[in-house]
C-alpha atoms as a PDB file:
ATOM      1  CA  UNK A   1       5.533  11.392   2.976  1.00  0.00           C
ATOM      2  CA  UNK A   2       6.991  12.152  -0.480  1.00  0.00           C
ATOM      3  CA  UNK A   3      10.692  12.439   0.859  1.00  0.00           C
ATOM      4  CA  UNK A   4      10.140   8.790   2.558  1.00  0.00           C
ATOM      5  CA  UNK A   5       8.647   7.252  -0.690  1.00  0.00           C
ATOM      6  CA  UNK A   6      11.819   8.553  -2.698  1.00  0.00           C
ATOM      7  CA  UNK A   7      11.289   8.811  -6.790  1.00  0.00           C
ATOM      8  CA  UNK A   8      10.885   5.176  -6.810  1.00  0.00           C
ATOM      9  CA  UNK A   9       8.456   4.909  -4.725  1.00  0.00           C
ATOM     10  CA  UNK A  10       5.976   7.886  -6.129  1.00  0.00           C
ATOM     11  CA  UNK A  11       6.536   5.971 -10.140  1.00  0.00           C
ATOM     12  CA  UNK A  12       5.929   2.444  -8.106  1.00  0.00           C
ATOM     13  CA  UNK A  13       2.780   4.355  -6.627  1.00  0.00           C
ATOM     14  CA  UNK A  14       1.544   5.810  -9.936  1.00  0.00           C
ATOM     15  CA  UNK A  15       1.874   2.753 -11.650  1.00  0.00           C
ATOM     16  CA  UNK A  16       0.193   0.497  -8.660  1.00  0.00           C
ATOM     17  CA  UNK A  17      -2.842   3.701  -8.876  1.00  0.00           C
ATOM     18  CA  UNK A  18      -2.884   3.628 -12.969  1.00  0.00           C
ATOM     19  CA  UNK A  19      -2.857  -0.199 -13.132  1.00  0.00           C
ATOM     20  CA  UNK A  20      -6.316  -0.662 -10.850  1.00  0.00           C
ATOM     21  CA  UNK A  21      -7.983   2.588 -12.961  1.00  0.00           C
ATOM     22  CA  UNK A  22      -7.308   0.244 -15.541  1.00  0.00           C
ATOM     23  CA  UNK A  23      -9.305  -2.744 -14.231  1.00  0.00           C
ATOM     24  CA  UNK A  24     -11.957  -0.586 -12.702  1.00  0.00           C
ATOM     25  CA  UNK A  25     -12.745   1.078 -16.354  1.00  0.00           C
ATOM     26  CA  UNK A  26     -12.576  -2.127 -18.020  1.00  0.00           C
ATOM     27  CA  UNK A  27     -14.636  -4.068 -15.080  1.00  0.00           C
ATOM     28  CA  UNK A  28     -15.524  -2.128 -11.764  1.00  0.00           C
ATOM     29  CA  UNK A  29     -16.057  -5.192  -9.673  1.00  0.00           C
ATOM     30  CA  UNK A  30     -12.787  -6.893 -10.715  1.00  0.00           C
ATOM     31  CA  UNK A  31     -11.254  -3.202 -10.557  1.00  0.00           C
ATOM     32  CA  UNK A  32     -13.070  -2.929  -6.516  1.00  0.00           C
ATOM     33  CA  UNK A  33     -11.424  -6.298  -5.793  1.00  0.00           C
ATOM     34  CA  UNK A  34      -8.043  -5.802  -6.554  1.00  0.00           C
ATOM     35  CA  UNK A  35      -7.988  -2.641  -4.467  1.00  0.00           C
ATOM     36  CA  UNK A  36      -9.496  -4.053  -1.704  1.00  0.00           C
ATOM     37  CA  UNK A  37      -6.634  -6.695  -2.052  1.00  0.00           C
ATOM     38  CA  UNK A  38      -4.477  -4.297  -2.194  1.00  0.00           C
ATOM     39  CA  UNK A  39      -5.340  -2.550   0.446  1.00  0.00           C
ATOM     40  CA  UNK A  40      -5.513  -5.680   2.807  1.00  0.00           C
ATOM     41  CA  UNK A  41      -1.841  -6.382   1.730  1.00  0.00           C
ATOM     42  CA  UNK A  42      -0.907  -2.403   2.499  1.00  0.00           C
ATOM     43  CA  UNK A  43      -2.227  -2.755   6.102  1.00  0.00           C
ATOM     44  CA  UNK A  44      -1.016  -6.507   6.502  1.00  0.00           C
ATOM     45  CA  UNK A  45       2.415  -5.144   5.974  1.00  0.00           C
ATOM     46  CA  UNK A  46       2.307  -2.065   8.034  1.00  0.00           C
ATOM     47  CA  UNK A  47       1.028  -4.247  10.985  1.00  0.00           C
ATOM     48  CA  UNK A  48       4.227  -6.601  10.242  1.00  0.00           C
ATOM     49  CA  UNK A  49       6.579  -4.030   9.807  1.00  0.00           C
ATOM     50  CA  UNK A  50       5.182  -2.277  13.365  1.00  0.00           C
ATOM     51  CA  UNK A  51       5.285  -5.473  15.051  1.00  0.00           C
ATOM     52  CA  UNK A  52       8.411  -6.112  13.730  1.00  0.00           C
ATOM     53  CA  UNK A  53      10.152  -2.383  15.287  1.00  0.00           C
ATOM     54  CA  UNK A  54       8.044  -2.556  18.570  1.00  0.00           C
ATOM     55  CA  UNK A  55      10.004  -5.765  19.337  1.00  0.00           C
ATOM     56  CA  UNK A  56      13.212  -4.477  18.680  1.00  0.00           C
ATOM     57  CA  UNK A  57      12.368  -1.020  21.007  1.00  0.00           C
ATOM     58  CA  UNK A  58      11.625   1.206  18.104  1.00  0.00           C
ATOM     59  CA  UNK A  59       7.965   1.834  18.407  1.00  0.00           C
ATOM     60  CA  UNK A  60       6.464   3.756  15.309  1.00  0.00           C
ATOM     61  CA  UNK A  61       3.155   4.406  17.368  1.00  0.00           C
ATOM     62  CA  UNK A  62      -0.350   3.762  16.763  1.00  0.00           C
ATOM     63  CA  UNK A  63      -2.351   3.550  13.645  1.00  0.00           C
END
């Protein structure tokens, strides 16, 4: 999963993982919302992008 993320996407990562420590040490139920938004927006876009290949013949599989 590393190799597919690329350096990019590992500092994008870190800084999307630091960024809701941050909120959930300064105010856990803002902190729990924003990852649960998060979250929602992770599998909203997997669903898309799956969609999206499965329609052109390139099926990823299930989740």
């Amino acid at each position: 999963m590393l190799k597919a993320l690329g350096a990019g996407g590992i500092v994008g990562f870190l800084l999307l993982t630091s960024g809701i420590a941050l909120l959930a040490w300064y105010d856990l139920v803002v902190g729990g919302g924003v990852a649960a938004v998060v979250a929602g927006l992770g599998l909203m876009l997997y669903g898309l992008v799956s969609s999206l290949l499965r329609s052109m013949g390139m099926g990823m599989g299930d989740f």
